[in-house]
N, C-alpha and C. Protein backbone atom coordinates (compact mmCIF):
# COMPACT_ATOMS: atom_id res chain seq x y z
N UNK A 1 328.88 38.39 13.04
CA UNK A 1 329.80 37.44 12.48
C UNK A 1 330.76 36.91 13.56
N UNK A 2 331.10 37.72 14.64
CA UNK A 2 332.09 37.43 15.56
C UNK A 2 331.32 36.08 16.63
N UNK A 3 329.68 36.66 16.49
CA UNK A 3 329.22 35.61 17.48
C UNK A 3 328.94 34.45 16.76
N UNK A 4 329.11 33.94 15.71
CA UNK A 4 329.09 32.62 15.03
C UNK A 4 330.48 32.24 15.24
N UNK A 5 331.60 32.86 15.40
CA UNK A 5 332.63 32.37 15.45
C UNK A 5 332.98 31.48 16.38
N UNK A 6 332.52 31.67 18.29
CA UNK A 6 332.93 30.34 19.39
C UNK A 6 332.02 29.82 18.60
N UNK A 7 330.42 29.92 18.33
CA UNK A 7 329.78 28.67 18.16
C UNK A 7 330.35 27.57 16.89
N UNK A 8 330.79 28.16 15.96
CA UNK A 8 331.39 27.61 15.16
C UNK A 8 332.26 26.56 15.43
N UNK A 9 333.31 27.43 16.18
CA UNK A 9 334.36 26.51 16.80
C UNK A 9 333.99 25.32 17.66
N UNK A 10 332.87 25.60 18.40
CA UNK A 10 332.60 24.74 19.36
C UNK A 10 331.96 23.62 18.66
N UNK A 11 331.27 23.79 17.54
CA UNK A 11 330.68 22.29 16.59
C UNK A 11 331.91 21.67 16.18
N UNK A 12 332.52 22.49 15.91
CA UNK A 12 333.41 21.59 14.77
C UNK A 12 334.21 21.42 16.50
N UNK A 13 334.63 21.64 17.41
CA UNK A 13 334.84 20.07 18.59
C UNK A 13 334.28 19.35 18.75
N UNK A 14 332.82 19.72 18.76
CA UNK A 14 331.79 18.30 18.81
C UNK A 14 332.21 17.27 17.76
N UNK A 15 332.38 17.97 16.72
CA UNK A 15 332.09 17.29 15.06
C UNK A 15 333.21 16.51 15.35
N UNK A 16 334.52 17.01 15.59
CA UNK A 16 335.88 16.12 15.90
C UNK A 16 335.86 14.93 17.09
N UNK A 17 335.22 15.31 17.94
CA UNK A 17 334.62 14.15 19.06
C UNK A 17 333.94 12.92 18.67
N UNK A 18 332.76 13.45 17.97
CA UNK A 18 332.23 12.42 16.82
C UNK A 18 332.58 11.43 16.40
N UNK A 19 333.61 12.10 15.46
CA UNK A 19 334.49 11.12 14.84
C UNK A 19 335.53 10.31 15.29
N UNK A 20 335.79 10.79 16.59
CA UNK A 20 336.75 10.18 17.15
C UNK A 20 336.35 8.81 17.63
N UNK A 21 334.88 9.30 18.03
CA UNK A 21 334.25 8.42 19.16
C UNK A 21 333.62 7.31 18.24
N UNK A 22 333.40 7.51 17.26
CA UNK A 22 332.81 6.58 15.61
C UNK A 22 333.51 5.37 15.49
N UNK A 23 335.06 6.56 15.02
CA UNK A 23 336.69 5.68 14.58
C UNK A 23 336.68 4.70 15.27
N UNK A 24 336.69 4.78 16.81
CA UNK A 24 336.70 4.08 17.74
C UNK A 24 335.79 2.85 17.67
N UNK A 25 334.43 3.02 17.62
CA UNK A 25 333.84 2.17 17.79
C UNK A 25 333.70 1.73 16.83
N UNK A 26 334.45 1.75 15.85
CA UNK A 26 334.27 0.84 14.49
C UNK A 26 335.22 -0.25 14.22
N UNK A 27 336.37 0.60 15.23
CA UNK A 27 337.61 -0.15 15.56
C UNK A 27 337.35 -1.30 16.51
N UNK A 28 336.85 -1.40 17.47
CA UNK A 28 336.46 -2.31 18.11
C UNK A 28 335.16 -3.60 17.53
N UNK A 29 334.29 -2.66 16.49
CA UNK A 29 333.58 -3.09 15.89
C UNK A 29 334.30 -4.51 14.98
N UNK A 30 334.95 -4.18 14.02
CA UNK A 30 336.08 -4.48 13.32
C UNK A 30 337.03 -5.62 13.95
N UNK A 31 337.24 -5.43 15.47
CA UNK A 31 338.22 -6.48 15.91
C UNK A 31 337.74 -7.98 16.34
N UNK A 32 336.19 -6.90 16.90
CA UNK A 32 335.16 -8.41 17.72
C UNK A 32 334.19 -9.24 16.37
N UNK A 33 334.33 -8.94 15.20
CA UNK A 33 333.98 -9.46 14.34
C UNK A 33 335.08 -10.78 13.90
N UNK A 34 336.25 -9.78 13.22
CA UNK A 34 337.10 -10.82 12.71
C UNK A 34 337.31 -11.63 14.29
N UNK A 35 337.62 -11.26 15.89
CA UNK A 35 337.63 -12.59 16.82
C UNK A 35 336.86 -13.63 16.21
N UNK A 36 335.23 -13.03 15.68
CA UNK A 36 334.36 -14.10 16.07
C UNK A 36 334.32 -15.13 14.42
N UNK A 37 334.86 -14.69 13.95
CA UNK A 37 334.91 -15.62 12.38
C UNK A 37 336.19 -16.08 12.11
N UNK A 38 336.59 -15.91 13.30
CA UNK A 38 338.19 -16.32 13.04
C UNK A 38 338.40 -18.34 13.07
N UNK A 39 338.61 -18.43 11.79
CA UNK A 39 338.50 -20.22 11.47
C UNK A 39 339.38 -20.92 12.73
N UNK A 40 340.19 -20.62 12.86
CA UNK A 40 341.43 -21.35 13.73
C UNK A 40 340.33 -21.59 15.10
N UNK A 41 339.97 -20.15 15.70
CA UNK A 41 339.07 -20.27 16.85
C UNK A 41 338.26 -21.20 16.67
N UNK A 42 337.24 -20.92 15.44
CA UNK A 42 336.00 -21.76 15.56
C UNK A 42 336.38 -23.40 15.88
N UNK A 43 337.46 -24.08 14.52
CA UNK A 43 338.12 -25.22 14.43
C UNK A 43 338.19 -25.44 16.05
N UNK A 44 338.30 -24.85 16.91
CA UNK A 44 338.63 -25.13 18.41
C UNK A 44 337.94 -25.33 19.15
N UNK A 45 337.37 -24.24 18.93
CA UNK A 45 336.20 -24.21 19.82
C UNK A 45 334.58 -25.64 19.15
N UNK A 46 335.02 -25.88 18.46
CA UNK A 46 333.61 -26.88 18.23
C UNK A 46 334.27 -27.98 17.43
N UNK A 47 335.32 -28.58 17.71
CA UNK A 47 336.41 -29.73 17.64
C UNK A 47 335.26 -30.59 17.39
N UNK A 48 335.01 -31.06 18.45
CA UNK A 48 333.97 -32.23 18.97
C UNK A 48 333.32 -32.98 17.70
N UNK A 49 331.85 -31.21 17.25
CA UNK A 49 331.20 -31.35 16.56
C UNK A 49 331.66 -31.41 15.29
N UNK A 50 332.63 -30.73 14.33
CA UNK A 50 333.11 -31.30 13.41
C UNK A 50 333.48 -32.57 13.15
N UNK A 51 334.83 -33.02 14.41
CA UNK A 51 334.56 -34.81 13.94
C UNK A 51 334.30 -34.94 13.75
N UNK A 52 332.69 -35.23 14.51
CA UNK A 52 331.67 -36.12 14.33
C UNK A 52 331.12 -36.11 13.22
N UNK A 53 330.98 -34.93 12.59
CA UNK A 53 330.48 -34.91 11.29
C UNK A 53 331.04 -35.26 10.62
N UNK A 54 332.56 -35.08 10.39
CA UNK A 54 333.72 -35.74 9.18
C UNK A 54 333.33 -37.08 9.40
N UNK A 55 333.29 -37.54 10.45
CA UNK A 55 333.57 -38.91 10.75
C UNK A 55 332.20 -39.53 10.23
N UNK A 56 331.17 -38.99 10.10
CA UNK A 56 329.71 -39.65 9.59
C UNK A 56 329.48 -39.48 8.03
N UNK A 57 330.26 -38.33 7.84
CA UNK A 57 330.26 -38.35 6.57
C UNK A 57 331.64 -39.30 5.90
N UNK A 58 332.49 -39.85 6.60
CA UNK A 58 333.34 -40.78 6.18
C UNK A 58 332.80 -41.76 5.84
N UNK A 59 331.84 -42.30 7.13
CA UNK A 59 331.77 -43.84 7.14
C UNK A 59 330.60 -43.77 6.12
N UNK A 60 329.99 -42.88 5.83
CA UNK A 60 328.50 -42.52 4.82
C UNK A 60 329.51 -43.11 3.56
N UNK A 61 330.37 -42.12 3.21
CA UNK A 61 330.91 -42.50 1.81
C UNK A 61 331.79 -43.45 1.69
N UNK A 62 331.83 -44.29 2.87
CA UNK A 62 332.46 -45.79 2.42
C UNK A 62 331.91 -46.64 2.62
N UNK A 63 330.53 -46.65 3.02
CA UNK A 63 329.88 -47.25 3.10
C UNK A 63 328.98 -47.26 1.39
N UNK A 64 328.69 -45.86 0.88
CA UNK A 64 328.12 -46.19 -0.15
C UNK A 64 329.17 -46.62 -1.36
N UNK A 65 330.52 -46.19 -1.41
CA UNK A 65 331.74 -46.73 -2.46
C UNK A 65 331.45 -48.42 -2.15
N UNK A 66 331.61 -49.03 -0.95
CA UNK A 66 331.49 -50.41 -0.54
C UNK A 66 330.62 -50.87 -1.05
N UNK A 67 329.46 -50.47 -0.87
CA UNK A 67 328.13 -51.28 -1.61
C UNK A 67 328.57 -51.12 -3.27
N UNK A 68 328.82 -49.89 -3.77
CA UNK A 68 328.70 -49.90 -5.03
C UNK A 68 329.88 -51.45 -5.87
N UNK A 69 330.73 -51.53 -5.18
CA UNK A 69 331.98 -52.28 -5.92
C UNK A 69 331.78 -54.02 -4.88
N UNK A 70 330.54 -54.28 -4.24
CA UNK A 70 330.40 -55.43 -3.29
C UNK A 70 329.44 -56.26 -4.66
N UNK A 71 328.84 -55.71 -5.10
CA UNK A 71 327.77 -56.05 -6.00
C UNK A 71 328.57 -56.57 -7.03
């Protein structure tokens, strides 16, 4: 019984390492996610391409309101 006792002890440091090392990488896991879905960023980072799209889908729907009320 005495010799289960270091080994004992010594898992349950592993076991605590584990978890430490888990916590951790879940934590980082967790941070580089929300970076990468973060709206404000994206809005920034791909400026350009949104315009362009608002802007095609503008002239799309005034172009088809126009026709409808030209007639």
């Amino acid at each position: 019984m005495t010799e289960s006792n270091p080994n004992l002890e010594a898992l349950e440091m592993r076991a605590r390492e584990q978890r430490k090392q888990l916590h951790n990488s879940m934590r980082e896991l967790k941070s580089s996610v929300q970076a990468r879905l973060d709206p404000k960023r994206n809005a920034r980072l791909y400026f350009p391409q949104i315009a362009t799209v608002a802007a095609i889908l503008g002239l799309s729907a005034g172009y088809v309101v126009g026709g409808i009320f030209a007639d």
